[in-house]
N, C-alpha and C. Protein backbone atom coordinates (compact mmCIF):
# COMPACT_ATOMS: atom_id res chain seq x y z
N UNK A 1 -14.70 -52.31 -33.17
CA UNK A 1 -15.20 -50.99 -33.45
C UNK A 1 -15.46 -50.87 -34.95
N UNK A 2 -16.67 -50.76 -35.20
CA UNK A 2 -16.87 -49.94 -36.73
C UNK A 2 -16.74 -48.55 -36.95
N UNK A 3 -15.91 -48.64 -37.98
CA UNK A 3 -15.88 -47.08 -38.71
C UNK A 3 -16.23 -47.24 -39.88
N UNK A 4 -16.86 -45.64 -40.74
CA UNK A 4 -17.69 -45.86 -41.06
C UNK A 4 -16.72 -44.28 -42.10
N UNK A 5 -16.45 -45.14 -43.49
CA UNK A 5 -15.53 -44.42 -44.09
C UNK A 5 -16.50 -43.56 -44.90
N UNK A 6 -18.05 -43.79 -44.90
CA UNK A 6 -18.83 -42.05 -45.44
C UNK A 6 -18.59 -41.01 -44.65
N UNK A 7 -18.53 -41.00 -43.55
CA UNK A 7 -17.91 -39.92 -42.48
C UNK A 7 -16.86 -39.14 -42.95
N UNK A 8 -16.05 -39.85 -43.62
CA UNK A 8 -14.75 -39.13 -43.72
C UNK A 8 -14.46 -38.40 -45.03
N UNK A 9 -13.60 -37.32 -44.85
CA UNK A 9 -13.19 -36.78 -46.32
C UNK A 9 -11.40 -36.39 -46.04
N UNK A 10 -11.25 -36.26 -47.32
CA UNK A 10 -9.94 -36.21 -47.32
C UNK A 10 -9.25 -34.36 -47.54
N UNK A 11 -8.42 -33.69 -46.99
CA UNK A 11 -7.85 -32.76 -47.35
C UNK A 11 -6.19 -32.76 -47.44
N UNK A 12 -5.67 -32.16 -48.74
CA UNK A 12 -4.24 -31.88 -48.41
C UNK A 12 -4.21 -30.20 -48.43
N UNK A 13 -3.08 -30.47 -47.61
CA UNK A 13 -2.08 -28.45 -47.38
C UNK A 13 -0.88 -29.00 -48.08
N UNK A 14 -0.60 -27.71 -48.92
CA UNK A 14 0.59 -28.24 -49.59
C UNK A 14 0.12 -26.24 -50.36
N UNK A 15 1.32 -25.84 -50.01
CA UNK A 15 1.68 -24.10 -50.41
C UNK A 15 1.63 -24.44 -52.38
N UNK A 16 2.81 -25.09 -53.18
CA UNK A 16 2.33 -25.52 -54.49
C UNK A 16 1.36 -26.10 -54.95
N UNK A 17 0.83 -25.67 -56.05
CA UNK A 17 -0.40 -26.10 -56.67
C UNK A 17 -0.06 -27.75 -57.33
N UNK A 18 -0.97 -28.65 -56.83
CA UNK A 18 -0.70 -29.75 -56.99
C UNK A 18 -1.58 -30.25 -58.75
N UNK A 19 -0.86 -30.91 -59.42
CA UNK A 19 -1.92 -30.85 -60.74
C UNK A 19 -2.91 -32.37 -60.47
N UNK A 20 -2.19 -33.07 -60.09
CA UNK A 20 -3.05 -34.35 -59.72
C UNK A 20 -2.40 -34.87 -58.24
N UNK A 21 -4.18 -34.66 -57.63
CA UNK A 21 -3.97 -34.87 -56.21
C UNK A 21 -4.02 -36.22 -55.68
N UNK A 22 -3.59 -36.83 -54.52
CA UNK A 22 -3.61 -37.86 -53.85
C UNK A 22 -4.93 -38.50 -53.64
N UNK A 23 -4.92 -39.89 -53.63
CA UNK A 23 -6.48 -40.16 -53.85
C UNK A 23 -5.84 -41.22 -52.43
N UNK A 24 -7.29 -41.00 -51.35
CA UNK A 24 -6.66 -41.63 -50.09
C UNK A 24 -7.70 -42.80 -50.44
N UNK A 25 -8.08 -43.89 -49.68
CA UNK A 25 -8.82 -45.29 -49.42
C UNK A 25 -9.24 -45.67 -48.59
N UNK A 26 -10.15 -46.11 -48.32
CA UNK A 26 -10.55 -46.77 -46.61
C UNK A 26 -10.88 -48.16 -47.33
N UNK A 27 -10.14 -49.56 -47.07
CA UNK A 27 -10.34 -50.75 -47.66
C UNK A 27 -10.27 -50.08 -49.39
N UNK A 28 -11.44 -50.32 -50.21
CA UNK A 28 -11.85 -50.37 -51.23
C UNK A 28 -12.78 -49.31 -51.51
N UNK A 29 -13.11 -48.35 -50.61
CA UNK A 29 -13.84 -47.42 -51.05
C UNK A 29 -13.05 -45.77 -50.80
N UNK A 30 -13.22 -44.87 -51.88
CA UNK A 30 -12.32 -43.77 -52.05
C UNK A 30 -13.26 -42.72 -51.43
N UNK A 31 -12.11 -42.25 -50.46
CA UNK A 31 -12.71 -40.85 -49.41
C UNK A 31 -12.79 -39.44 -50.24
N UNK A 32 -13.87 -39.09 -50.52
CA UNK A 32 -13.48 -38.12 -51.21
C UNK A 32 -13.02 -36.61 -50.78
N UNK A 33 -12.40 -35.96 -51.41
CA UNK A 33 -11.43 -34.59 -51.25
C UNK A 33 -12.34 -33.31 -51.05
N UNK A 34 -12.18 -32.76 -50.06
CA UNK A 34 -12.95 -31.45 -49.90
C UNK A 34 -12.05 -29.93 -49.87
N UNK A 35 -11.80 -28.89 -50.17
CA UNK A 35 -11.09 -28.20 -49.95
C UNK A 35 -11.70 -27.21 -48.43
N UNK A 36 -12.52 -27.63 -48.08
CA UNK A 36 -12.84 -26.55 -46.84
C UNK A 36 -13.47 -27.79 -45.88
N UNK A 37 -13.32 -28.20 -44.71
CA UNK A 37 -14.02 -28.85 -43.81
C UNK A 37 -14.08 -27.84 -42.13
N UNK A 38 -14.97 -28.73 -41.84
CA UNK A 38 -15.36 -28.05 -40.07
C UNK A 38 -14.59 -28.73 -39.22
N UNK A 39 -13.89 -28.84 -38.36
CA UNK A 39 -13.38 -29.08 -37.17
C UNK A 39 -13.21 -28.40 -35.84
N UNK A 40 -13.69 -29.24 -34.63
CA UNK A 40 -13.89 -28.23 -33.80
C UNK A 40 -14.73 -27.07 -33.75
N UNK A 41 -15.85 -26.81 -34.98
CA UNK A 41 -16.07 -26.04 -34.85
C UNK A 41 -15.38 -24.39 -35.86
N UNK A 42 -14.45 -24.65 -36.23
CA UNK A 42 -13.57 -24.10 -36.85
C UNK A 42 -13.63 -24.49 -38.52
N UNK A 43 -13.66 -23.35 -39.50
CA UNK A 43 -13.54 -24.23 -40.92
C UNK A 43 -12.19 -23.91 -41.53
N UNK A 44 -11.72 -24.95 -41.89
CA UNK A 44 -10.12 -25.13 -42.17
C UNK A 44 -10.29 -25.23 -43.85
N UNK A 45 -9.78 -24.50 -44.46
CA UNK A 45 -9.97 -24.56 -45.66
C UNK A 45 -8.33 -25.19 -46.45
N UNK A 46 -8.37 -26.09 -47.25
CA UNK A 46 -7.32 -26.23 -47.89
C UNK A 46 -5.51 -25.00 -48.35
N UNK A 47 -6.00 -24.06 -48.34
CA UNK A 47 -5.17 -23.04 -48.26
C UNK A 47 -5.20 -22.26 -47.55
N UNK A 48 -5.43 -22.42 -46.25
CA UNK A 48 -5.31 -21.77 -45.16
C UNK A 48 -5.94 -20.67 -44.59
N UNK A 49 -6.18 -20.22 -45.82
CA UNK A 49 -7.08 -18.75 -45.23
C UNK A 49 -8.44 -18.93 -44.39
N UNK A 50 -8.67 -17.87 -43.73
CA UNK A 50 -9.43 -17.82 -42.88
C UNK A 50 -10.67 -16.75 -42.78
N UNK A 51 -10.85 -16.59 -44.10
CA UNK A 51 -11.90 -15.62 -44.46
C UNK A 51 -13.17 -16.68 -44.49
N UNK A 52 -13.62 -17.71 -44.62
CA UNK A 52 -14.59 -18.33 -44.35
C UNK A 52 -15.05 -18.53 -43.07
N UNK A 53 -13.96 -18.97 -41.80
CA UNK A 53 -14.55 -19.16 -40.61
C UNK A 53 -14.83 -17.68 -39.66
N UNK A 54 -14.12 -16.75 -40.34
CA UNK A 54 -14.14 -15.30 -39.82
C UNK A 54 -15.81 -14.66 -40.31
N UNK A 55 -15.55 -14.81 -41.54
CA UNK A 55 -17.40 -14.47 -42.33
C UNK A 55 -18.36 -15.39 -41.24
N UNK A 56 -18.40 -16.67 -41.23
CA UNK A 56 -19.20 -17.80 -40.56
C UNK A 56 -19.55 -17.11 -38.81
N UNK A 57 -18.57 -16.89 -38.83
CA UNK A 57 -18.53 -16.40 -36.97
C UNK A 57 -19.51 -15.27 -36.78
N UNK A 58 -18.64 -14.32 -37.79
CA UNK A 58 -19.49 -12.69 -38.17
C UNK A 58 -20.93 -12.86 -38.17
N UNK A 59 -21.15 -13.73 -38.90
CA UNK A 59 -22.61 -13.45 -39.08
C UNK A 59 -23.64 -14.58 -38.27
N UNK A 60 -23.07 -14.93 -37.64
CA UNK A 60 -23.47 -16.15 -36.27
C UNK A 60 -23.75 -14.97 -35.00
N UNK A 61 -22.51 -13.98 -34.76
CA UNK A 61 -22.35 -13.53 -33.95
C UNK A 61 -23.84 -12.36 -33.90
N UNK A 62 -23.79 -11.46 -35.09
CA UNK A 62 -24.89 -10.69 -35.85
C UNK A 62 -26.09 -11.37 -35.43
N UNK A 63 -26.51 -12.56 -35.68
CA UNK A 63 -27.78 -13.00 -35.53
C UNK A 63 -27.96 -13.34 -34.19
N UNK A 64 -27.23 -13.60 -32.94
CA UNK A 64 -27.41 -13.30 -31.91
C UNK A 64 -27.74 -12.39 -31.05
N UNK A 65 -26.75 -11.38 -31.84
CA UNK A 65 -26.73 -9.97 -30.98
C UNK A 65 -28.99 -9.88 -31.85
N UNK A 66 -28.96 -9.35 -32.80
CA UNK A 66 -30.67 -9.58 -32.91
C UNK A 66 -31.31 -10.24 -32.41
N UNK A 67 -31.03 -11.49 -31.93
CA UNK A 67 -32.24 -12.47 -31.45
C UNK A 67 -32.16 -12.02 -29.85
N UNK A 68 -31.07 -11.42 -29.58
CA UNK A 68 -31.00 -10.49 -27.88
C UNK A 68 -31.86 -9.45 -27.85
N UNK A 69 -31.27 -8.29 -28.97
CA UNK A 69 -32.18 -7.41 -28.96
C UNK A 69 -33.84 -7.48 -29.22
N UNK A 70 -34.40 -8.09 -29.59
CA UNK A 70 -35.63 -8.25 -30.02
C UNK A 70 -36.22 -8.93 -28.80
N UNK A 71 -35.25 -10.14 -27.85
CA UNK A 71 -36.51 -10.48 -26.49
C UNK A 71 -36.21 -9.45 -25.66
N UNK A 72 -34.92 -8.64 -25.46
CA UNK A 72 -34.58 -7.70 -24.45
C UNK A 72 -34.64 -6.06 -24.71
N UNK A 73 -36.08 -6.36 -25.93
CA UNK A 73 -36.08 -4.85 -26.05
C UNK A 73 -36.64 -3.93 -25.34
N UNK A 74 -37.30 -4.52 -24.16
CA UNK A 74 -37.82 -3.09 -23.43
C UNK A 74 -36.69 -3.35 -21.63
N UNK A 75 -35.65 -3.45 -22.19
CA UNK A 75 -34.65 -3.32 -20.94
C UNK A 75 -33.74 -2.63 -21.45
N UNK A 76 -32.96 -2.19 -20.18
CA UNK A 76 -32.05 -0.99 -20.37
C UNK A 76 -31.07 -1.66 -20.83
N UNK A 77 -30.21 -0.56 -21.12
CA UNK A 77 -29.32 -0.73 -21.69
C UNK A 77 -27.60 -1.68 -21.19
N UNK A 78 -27.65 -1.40 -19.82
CA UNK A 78 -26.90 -2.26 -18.71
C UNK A 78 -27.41 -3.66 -19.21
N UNK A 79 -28.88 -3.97 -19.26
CA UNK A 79 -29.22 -5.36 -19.31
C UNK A 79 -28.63 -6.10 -20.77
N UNK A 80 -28.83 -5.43 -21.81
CA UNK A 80 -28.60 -5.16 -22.93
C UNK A 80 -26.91 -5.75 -23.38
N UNK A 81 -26.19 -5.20 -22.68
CA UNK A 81 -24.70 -5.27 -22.53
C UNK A 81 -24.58 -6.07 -22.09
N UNK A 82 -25.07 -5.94 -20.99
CA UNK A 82 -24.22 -7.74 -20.15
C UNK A 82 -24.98 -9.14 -20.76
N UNK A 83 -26.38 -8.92 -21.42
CA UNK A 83 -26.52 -10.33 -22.09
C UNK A 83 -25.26 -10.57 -23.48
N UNK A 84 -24.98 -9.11 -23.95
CA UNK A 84 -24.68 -9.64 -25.47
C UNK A 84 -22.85 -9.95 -25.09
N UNK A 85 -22.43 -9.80 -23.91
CA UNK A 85 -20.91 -9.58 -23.22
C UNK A 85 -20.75 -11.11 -22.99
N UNK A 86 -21.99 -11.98 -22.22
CA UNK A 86 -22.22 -12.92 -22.00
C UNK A 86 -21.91 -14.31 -22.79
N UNK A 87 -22.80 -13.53 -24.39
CA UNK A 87 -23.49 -14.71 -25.23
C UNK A 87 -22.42 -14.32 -26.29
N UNK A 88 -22.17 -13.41 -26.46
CA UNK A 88 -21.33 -12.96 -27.82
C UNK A 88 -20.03 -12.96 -27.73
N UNK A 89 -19.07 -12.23 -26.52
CA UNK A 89 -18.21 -12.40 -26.58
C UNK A 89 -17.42 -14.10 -26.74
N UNK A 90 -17.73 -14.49 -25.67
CA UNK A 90 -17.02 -16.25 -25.64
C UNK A 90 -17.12 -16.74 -26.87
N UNK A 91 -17.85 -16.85 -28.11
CA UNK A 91 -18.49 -17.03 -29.29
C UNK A 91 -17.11 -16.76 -30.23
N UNK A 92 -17.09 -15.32 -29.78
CA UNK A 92 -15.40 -14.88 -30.34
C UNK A 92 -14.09 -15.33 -30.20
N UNK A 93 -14.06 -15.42 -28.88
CA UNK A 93 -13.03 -15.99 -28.27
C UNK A 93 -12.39 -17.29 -28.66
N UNK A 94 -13.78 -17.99 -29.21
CA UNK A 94 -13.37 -19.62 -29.09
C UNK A 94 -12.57 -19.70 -30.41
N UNK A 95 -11.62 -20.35 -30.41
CA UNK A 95 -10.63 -20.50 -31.55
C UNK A 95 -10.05 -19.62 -32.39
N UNK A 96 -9.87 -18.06 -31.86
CA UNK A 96 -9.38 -16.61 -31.89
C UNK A 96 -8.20 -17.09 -31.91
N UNK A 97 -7.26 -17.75 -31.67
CA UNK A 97 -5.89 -18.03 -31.70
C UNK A 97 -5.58 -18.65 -33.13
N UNK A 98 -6.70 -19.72 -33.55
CA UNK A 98 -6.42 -20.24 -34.82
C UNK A 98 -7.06 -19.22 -36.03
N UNK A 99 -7.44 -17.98 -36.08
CA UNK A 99 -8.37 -17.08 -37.13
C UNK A 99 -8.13 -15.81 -36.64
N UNK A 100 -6.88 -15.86 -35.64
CA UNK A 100 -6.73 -14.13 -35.16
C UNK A 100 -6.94 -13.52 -36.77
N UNK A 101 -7.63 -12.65 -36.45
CA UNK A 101 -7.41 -11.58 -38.06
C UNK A 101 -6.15 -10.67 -38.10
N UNK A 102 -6.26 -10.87 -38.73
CA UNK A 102 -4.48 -10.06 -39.72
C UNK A 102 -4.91 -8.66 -40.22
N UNK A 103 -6.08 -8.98 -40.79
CA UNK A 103 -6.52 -7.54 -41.65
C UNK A 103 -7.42 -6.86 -41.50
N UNK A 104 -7.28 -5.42 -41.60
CA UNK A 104 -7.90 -4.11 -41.55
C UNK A 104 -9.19 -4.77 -41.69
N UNK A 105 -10.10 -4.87 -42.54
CA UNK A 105 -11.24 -5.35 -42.54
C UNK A 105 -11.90 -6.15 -41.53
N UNK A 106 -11.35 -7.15 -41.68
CA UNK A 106 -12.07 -8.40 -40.68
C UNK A 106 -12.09 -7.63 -39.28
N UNK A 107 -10.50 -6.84 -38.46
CA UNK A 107 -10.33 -6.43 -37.68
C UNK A 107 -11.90 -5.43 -36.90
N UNK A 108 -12.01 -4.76 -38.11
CA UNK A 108 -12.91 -3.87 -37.89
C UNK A 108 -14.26 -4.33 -38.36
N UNK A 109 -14.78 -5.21 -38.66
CA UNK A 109 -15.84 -6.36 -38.92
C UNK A 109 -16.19 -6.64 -37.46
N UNK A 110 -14.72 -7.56 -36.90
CA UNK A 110 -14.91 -7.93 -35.69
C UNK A 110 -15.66 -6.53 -34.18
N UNK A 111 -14.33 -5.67 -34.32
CA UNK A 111 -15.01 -4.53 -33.02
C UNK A 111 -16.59 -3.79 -33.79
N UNK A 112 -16.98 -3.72 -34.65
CA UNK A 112 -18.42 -3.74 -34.96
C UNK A 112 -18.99 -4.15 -34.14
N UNK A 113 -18.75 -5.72 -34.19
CA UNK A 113 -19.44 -6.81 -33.26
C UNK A 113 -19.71 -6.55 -31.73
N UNK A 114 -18.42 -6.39 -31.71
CA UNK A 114 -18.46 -6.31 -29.91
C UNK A 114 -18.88 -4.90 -29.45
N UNK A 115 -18.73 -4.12 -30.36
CA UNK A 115 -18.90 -2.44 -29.61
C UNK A 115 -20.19 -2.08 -30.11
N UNK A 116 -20.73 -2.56 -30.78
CA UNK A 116 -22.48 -2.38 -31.62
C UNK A 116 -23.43 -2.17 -31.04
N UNK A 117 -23.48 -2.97 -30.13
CA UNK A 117 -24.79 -3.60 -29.05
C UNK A 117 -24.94 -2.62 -28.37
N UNK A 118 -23.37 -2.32 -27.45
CA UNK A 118 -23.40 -1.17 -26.51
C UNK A 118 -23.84 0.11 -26.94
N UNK A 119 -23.61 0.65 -28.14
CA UNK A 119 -23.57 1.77 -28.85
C UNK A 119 -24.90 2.32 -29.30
N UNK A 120 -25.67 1.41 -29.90
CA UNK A 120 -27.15 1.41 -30.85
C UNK A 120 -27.57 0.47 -30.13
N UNK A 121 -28.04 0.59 -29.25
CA UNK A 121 -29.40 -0.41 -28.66
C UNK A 121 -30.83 -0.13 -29.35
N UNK A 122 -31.20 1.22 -29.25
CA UNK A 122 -32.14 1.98 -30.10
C UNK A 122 -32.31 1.34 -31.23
N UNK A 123 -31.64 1.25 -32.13
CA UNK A 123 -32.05 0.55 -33.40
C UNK A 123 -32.21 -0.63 -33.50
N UNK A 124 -32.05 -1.46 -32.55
CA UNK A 124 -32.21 -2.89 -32.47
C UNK A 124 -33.94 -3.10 -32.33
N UNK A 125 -34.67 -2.02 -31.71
CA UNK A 125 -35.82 -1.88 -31.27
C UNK A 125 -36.48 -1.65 -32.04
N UNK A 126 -36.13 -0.72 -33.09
CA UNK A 126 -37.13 -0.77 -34.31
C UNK A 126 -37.09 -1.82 -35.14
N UNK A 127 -36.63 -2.75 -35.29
CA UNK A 127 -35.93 -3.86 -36.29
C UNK A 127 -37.59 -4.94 -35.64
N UNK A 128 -37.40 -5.10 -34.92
CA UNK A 128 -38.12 -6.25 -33.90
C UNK A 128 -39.76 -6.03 -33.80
């Protein structure tokens, strides 16, 4: 099996601020250090926070709910709901255990999301 050590990057978690970090190797060539990578789908940032994959989602989720409204703009509003319940919710769901939000903001960022569509269909129509 070949592997193929450009693929890879290196991250540490460590709560203290490290002044000189660990330098990892594959043979002879040095992996270099990223503080934020994707996994799963998910972006794991070196200090844990989760305001990047929460923003990333947010506005993934946003450009869906538009690209719904704009082909499903001359359907009711039932139709409306159950596409964006469909396409948007699961979207949320996926890795909600690892980015549950903690805070007032994001919290209410998030039910934006989900309660929007249902609420203002109307304005989705002028946008389009």
């Amino acid at each position: 099996m070949k592997k193929n050590p450009g693929k890879s990057i290196a991250a540490s978690f460590a709560k203290a601020t490290v002044k000189e970090g660990i330098r990892y190797c594959f043979g002879d060539q040095l992996i270099p250090e990223a503080s934020s990578f994707k996994y799963l789908g998910i972006i794991i940032r070196s200090d844990l926070n989760r305001a990047d994959h929460v923003n990333y989602t947010l506005r993934k989720e946003w450009a869906i709910i538009y690209f719904i409204m704009c082909i499903i703009k001359n359907g009711n509003n039932n139709t409306k709901r159950l596409a964006c319940t469909a396409l948007v919710r699961p979207m949320l769901a996926y890795g909600a255990v690892c980015w549950d939000p903690h805070r007032e903001g994001r919290v209410k960022a998030i039910n934006r999301v989900q309660i929007g569509p249902s609420n203002s269909g109307t304005s989705y129509r002028q946008k389009c």
